[in-house]
PDB file of N, CA and C in Angstrom:
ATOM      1  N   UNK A   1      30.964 -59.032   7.075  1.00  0.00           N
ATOM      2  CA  UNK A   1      30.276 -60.198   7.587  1.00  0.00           C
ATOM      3  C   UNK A   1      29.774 -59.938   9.004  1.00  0.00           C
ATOM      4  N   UNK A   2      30.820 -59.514   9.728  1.00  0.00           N
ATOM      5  CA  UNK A   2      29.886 -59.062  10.898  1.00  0.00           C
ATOM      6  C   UNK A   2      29.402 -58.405  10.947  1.00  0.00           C
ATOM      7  N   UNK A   3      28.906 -56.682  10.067  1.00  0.00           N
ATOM      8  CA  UNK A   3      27.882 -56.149  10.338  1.00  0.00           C
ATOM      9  C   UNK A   3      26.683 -57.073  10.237  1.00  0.00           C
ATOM     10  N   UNK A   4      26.581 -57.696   8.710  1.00  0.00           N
ATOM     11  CA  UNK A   4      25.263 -58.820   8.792  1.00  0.00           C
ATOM     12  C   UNK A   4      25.260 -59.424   9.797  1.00  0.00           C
ATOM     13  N   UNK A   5      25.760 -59.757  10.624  1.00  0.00           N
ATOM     14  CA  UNK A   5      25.498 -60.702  11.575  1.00  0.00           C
ATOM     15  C   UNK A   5      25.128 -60.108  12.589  1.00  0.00           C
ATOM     16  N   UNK A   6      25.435 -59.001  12.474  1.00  0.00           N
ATOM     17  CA  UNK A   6      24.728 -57.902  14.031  1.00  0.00           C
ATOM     18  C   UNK A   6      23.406 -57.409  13.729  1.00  0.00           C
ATOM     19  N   UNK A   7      23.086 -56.941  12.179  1.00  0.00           N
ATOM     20  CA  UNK A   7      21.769 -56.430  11.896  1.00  0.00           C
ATOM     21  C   UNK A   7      21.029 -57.444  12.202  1.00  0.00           C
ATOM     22  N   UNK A   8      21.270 -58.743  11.586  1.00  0.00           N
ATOM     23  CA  UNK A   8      20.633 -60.165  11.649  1.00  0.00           C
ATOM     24  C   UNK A   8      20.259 -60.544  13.062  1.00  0.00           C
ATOM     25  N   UNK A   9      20.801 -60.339  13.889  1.00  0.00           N
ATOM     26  CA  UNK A   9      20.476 -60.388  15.164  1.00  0.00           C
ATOM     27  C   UNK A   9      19.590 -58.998  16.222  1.00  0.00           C
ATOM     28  N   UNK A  10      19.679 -58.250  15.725  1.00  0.00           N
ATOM     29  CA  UNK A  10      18.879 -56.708  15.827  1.00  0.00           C
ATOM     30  C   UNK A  10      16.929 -57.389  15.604  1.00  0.00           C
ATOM     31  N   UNK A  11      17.166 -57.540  14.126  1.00  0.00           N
ATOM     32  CA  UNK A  11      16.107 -57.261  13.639  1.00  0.00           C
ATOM     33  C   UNK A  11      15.367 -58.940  14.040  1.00  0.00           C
ATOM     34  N   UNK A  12      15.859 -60.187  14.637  1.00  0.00           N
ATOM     35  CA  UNK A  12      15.599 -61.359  15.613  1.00  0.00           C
ATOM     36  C   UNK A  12      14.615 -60.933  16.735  1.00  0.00           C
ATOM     37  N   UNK A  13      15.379 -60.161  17.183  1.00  0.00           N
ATOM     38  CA  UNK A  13      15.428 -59.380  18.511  1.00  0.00           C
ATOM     39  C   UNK A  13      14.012 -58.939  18.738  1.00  0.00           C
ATOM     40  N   UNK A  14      14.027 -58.131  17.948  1.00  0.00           N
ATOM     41  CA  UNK A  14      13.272 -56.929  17.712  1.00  0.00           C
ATOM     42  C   UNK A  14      11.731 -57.639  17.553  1.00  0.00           C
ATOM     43  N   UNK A  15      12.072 -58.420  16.650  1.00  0.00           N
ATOM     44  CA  UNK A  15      10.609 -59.243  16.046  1.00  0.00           C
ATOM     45  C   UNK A  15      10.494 -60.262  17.211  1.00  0.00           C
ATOM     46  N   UNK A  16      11.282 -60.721  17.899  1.00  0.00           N
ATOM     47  CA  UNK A  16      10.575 -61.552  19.163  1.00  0.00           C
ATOM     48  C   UNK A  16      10.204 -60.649  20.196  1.00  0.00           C
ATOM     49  N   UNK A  17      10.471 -59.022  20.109  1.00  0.00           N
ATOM     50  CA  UNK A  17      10.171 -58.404  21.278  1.00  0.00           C
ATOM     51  C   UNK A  17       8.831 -57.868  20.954  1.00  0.00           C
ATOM     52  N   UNK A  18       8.382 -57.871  19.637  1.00  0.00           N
ATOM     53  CA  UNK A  18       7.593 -57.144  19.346  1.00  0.00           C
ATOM     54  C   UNK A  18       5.904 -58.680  19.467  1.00  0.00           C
ATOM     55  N   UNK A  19       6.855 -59.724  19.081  1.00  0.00           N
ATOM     56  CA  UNK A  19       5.858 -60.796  19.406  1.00  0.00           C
ATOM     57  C   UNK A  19       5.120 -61.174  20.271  1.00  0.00           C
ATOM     58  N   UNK A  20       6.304 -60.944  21.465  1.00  0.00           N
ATOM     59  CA  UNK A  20       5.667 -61.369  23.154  1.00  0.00           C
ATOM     60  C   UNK A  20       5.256 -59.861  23.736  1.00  0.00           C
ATOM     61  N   UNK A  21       5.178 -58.414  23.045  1.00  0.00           N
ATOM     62  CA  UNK A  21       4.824 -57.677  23.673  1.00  0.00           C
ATOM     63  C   UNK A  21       3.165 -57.148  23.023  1.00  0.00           C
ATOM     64  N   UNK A  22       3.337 -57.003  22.203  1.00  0.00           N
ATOM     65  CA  UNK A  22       2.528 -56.413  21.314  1.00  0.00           C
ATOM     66  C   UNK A  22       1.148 -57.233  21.396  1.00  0.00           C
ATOM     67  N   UNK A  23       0.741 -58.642  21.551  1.00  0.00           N
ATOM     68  CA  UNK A  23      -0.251 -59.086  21.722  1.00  0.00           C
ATOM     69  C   UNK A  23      -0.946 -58.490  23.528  1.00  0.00           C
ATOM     70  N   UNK A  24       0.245 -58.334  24.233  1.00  0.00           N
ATOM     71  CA  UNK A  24      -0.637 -57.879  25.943  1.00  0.00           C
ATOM     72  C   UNK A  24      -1.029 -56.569  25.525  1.00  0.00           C
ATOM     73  N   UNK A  25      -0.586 -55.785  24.864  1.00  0.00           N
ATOM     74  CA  UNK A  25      -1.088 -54.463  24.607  1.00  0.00           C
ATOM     75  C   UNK A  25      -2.677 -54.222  23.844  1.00  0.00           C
ATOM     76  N   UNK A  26      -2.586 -55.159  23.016  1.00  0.00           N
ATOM     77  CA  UNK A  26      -3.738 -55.388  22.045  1.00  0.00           C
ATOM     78  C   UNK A  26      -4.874 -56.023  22.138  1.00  0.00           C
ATOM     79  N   UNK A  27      -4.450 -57.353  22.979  1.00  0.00           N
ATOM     80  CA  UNK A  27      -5.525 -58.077  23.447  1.00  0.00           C
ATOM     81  C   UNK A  27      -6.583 -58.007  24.440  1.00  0.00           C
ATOM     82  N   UNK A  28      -7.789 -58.186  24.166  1.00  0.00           N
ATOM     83  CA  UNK A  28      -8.679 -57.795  25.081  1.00  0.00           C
ATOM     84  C   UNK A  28      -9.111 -59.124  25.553  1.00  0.00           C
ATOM     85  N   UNK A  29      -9.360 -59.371  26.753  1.00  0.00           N
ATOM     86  CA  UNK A  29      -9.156 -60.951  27.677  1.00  0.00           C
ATOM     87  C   UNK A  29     -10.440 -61.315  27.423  1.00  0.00           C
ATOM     88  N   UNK A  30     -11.480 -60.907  27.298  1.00  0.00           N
ATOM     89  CA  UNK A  30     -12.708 -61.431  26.435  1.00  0.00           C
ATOM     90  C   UNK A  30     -13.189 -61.184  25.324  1.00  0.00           C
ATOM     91  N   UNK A  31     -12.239 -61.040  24.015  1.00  0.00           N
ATOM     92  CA  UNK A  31     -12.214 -61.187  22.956  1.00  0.00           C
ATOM     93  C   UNK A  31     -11.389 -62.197  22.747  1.00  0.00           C
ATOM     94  N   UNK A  32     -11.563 -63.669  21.903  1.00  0.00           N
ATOM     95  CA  UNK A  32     -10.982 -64.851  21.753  1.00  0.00           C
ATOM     96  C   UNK A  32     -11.393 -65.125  20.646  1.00  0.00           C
ATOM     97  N   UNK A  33     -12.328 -64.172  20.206  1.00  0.00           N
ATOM     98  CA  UNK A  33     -12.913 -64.956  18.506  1.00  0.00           C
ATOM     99  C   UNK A  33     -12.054 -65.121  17.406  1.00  0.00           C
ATOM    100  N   UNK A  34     -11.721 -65.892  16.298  1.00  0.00           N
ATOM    101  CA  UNK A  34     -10.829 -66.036  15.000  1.00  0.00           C
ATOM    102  C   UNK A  34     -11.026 -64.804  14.748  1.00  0.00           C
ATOM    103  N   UNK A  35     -11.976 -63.900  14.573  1.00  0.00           N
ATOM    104  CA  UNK A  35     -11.525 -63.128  13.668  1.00  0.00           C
ATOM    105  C   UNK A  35     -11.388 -62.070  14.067  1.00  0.00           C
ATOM    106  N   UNK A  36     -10.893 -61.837  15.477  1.00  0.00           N
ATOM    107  CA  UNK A  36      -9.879 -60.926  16.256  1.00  0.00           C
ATOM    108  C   UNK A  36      -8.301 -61.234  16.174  1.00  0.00           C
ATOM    109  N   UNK A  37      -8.548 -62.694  15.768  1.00  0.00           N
ATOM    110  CA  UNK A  37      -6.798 -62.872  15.815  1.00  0.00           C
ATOM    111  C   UNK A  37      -6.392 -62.946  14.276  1.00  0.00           C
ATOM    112  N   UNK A  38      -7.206 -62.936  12.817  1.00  0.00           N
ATOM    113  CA  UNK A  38      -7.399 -63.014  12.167  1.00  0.00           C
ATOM    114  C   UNK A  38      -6.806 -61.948  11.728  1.00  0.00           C
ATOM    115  N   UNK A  39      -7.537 -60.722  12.527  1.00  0.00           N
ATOM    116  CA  UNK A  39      -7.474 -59.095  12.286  1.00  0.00           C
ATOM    117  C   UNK A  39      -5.804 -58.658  12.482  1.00  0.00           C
ATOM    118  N   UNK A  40      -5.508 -59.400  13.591  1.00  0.00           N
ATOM    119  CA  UNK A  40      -4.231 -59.130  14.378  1.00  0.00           C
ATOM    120  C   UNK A  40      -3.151 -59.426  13.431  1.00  0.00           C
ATOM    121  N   UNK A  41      -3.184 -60.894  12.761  1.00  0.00           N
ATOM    122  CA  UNK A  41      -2.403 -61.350  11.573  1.00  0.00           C
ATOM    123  C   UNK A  41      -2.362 -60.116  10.831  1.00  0.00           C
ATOM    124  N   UNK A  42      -3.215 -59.666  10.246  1.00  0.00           N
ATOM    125  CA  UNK A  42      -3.390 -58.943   9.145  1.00  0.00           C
ATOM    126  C   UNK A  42      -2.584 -57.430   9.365  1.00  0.00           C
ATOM    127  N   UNK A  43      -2.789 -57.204  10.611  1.00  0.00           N
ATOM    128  CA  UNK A  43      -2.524 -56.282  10.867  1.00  0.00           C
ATOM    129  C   UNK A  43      -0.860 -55.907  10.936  1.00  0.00           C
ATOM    130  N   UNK A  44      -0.036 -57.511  11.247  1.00  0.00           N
ATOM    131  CA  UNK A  44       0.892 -57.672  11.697  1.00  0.00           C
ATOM    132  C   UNK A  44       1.854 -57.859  10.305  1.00  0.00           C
ATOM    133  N   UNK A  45       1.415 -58.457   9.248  1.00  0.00           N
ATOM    134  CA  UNK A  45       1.625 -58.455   7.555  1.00  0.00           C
ATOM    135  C   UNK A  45       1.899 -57.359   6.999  1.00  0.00           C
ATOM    136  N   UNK A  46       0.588 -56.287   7.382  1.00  0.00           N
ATOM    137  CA  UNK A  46       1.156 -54.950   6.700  1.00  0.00           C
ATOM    138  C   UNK A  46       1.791 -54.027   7.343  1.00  0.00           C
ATOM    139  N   UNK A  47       2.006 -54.297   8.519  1.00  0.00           N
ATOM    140  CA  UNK A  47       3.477 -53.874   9.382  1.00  0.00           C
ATOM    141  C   UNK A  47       4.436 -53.778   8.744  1.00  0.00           C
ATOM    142  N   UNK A  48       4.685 -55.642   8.031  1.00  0.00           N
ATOM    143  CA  UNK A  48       5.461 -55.901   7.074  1.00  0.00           C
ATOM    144  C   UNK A  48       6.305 -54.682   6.304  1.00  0.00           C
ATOM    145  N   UNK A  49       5.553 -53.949   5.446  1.00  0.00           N
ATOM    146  CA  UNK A  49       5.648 -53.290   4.565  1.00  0.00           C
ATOM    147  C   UNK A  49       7.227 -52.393   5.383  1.00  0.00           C
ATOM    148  N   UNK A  50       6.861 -51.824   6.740  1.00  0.00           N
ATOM    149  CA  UNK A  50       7.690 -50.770   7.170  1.00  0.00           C
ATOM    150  C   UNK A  50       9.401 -51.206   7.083  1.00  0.00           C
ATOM    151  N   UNK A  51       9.485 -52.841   6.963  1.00  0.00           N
ATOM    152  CA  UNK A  51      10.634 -52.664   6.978  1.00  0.00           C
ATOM    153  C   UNK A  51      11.657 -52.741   5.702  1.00  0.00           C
ATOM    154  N   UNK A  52      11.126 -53.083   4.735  1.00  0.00           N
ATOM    155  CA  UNK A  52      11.171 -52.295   3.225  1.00  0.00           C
ATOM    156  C   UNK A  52      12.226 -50.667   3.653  1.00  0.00           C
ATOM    157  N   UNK A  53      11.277 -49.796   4.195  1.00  0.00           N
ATOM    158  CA  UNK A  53      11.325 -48.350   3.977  1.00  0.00           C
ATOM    159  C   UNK A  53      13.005 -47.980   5.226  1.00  0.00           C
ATOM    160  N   UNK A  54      12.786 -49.323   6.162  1.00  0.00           N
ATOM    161  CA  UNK A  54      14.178 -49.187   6.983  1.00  0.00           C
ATOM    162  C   UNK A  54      14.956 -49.182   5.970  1.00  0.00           C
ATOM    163  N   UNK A  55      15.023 -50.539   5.570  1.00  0.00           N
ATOM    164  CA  UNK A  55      16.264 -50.923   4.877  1.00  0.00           C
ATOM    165  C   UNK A  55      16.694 -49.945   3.743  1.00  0.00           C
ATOM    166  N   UNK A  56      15.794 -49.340   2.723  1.00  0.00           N
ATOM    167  CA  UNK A  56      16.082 -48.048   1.882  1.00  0.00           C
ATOM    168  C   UNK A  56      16.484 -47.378   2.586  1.00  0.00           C
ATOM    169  N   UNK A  57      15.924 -46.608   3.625  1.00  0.00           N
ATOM    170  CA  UNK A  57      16.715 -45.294   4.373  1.00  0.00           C
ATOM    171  C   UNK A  57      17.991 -45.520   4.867  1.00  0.00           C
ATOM    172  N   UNK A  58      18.478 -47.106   5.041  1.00  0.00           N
ATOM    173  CA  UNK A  58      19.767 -47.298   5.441  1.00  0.00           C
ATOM    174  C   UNK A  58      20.976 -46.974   4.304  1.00  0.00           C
ATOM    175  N   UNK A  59      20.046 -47.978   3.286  1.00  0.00           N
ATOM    176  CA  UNK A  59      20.970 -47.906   1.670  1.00  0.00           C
ATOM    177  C   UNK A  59      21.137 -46.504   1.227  1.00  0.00           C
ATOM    178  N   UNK A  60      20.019 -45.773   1.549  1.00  0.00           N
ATOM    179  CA  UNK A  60      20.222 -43.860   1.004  1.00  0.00           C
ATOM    180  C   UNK A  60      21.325 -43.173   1.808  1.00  0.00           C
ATOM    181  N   UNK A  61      21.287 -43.727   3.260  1.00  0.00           N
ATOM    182  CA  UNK A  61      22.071 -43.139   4.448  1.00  0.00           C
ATOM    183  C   UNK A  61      23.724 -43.092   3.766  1.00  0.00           C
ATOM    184  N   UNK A  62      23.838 -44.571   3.177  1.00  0.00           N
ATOM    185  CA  UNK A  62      25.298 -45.500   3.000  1.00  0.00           C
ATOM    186  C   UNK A  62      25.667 -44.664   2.236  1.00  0.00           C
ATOM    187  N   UNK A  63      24.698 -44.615   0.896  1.00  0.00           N
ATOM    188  CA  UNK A  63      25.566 -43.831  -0.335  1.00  0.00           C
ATOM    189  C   UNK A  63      25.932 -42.456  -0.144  1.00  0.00           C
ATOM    190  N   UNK A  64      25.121 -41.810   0.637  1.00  0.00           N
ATOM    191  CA  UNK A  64      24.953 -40.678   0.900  1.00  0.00           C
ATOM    192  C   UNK A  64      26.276 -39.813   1.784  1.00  0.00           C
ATOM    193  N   UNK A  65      26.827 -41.169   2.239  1.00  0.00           N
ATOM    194  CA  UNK A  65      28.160 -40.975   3.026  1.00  0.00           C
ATOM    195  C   UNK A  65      29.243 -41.147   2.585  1.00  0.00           C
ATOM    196  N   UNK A  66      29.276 -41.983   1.621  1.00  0.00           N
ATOM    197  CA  UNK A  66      30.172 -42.685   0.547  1.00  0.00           C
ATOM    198  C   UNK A  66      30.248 -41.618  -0.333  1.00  0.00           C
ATOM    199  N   UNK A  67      29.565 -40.761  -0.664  1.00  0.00           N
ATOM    200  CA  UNK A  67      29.348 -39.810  -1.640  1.00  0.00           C
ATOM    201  C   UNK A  67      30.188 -38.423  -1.101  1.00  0.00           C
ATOM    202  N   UNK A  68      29.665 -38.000   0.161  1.00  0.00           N
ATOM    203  CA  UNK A  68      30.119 -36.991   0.354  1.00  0.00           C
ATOM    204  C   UNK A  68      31.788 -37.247   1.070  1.00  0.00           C
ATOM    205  N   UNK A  69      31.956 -38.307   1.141  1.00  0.00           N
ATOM    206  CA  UNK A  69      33.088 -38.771   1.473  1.00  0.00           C
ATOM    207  C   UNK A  69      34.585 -38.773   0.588  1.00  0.00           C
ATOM    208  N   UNK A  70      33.457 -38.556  -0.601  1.00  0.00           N
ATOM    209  CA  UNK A  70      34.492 -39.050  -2.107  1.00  0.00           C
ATOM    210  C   UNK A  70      34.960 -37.791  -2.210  1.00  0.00           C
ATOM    211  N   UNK A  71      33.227 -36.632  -2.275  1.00  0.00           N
ATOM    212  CA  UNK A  71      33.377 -35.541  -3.251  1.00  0.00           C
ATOM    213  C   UNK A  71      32.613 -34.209  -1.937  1.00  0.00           C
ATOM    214  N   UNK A  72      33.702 -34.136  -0.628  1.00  0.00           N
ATOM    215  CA  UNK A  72      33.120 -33.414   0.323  1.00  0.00           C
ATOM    216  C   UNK A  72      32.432 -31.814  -0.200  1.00  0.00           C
ATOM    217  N   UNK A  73      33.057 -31.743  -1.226  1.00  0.00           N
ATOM    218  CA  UNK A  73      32.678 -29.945  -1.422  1.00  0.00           C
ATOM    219  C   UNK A  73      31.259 -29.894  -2.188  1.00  0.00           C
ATOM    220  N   UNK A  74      30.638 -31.138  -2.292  1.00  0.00           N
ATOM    221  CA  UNK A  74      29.152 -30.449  -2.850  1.00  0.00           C
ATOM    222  C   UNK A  74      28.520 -31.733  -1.502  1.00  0.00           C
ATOM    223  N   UNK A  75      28.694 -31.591  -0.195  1.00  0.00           N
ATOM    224  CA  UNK A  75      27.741 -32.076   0.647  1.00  0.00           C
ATOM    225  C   UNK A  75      26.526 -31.488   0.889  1.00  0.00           C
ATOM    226  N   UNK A  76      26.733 -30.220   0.837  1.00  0.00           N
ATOM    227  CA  UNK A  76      25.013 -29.804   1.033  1.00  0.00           C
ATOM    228  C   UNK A  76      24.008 -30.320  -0.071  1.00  0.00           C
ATOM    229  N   UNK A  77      24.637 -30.058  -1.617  1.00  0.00           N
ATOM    230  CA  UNK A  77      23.340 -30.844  -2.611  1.00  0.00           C
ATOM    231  C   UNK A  77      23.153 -32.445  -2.519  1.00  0.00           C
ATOM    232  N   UNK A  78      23.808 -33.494  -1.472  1.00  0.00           N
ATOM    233  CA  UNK A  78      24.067 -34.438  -1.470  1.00  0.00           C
ATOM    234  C   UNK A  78      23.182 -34.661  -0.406  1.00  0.00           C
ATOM    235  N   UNK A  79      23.443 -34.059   0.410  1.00  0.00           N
ATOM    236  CA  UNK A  79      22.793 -34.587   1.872  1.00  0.00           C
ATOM    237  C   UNK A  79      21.037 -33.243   1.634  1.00  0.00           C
ATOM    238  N   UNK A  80      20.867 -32.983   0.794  1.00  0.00           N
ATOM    239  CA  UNK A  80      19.354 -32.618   0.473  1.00  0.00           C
ATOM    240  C   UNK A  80      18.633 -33.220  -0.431  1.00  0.00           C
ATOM    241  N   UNK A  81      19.479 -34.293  -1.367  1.00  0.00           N
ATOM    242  CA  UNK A  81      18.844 -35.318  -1.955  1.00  0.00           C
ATOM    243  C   UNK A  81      18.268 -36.560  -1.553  1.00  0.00           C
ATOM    244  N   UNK A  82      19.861 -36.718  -0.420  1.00  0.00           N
ATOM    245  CA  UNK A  82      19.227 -37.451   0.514  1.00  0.00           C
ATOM    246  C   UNK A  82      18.139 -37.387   1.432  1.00  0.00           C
ATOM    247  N   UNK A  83      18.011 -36.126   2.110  1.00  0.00           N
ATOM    248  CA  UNK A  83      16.790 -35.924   2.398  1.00  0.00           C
ATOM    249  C   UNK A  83      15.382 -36.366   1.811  1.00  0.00           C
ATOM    250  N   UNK A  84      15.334 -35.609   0.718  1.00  0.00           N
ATOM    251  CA  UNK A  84      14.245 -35.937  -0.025  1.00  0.00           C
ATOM    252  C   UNK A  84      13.980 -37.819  -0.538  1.00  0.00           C
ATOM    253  N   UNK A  85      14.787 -38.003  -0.664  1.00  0.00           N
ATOM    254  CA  UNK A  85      15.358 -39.435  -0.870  1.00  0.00           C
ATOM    255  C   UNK A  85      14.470 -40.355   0.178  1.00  0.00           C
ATOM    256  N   UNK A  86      14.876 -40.076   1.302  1.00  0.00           N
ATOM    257  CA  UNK A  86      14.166 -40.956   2.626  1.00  0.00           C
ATOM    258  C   UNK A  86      12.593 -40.320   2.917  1.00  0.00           C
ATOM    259  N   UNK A  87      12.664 -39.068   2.616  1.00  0.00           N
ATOM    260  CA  UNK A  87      11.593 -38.937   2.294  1.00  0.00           C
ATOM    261  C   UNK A  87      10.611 -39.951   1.699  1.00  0.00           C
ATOM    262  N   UNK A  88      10.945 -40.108   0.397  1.00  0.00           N
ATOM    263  CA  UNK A  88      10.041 -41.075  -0.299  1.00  0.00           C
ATOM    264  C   UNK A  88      10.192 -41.949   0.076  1.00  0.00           C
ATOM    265  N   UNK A  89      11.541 -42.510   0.569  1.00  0.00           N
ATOM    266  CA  UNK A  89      11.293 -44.227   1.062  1.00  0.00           C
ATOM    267  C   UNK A  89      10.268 -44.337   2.396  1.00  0.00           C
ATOM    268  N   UNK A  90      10.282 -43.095   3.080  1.00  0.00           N
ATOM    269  CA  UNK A  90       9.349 -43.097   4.468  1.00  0.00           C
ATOM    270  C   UNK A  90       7.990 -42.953   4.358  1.00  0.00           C
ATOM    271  N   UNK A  91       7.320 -42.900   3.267  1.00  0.00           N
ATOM    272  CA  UNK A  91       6.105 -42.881   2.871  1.00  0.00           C
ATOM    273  C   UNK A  91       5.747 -43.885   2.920  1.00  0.00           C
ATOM    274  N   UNK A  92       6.073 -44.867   2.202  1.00  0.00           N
ATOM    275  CA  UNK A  92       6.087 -46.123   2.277  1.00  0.00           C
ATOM    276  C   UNK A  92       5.413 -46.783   3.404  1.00  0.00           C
ATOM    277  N   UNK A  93       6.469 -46.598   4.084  1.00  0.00           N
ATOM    278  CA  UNK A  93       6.442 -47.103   6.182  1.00  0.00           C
ATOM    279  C   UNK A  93       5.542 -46.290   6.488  1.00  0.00           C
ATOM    280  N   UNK A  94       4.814 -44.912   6.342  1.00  0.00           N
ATOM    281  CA  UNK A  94       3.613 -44.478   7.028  1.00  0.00           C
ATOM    282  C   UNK A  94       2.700 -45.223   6.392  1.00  0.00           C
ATOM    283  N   UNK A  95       2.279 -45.350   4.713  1.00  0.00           N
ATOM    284  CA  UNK A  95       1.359 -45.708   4.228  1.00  0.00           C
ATOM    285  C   UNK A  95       0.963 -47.057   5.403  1.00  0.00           C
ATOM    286  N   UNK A  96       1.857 -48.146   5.291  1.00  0.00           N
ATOM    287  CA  UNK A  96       1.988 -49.233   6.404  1.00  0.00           C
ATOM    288  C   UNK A  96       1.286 -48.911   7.097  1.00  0.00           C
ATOM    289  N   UNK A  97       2.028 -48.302   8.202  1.00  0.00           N
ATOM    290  CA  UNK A  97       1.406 -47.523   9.629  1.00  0.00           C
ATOM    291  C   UNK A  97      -0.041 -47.368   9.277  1.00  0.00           C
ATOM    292  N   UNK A  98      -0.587 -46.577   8.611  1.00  0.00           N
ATOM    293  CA  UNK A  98      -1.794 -46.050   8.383  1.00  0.00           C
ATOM    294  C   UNK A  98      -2.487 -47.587   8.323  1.00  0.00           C
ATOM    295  N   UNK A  99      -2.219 -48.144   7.353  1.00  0.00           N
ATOM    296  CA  UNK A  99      -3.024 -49.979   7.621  1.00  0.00           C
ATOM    297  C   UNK A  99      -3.483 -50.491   7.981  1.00  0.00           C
ATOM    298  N   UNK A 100      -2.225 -50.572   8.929  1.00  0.00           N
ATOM    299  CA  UNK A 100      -2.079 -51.763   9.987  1.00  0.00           C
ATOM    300  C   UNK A 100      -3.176 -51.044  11.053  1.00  0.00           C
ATOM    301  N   UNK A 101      -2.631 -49.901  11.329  1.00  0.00           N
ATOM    302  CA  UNK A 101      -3.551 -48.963  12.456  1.00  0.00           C
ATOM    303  C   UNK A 101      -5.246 -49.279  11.773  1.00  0.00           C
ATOM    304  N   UNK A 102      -6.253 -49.113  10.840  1.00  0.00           N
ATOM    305  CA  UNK A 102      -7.055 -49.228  10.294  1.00  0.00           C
ATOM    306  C   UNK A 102      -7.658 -50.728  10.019  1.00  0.00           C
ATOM    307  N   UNK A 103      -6.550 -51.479  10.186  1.00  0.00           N
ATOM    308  CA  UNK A 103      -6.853 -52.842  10.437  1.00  0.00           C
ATOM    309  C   UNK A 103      -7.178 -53.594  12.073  1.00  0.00           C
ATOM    310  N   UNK A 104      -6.400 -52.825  13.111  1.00  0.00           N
ATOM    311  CA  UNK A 104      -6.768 -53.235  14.294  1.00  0.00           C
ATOM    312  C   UNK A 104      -7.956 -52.140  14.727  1.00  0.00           C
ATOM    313  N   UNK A 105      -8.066 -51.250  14.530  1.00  0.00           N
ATOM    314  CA  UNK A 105      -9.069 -50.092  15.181  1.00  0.00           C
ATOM    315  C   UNK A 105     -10.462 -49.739  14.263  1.00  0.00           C
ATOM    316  N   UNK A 106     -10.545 -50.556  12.953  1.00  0.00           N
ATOM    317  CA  UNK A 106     -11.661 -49.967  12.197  1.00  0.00           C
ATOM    318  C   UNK A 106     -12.209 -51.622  12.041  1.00  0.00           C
ATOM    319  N   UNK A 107     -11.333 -51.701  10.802  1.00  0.00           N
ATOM    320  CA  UNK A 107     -12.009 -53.061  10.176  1.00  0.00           C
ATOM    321  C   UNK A 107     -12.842 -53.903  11.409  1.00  0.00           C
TER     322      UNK A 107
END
């Protein structure tokens, strides 16, 4: 219970830091039109996506420890599955990245 309650407060955190910071970085003081802030929404949605690919790499991390914890003498084929493992969940979170980036700088 208290880890949830610490992640739960992390990821609060995080998203109000990213709220009050991330618009001074982005905003240009004579750009005010809807569909600059429109863009920004959009941009901020498929952000979204990246934290999907946290939370897998955490769950791959868990088992991955739990595993070699059980059955230490095959950690190397364990912790290279895992590898590959977060691998794929981290695709995910770039695909995102790639987006969001293409949504504030192109579209």
């Amino acid at each position: 219970m208290l880890m949830t309650e610490l992640i739960n407060n992390v990821y609060a955190n995080l998203f109000s830091a990213f709220a009050t910071i991330l618009p001074n970085f982005l905003a240009d003081a004579n750009d005010t039109s809807t569909g600059f802030g429109l863009k920004m929404i959009g941009a901020g949605l498929a952000a979204v996506g990246m934290i999907g690919a946290g939370l897998g790499q955490g769950i791959i991390g868990q088992g991955a420890c739990m595993a070699i914890g059980r059955n230490p003498e095959v950690a190397s084929k364990i912790t290279s599955t895992m590898i590959i493992g977060a691998g794929i969940a981290e695709s995910g979170a770039i695909y995102a990245l790639v987006i969001a980036i293409l949504i504030i700088f192109v579209a």
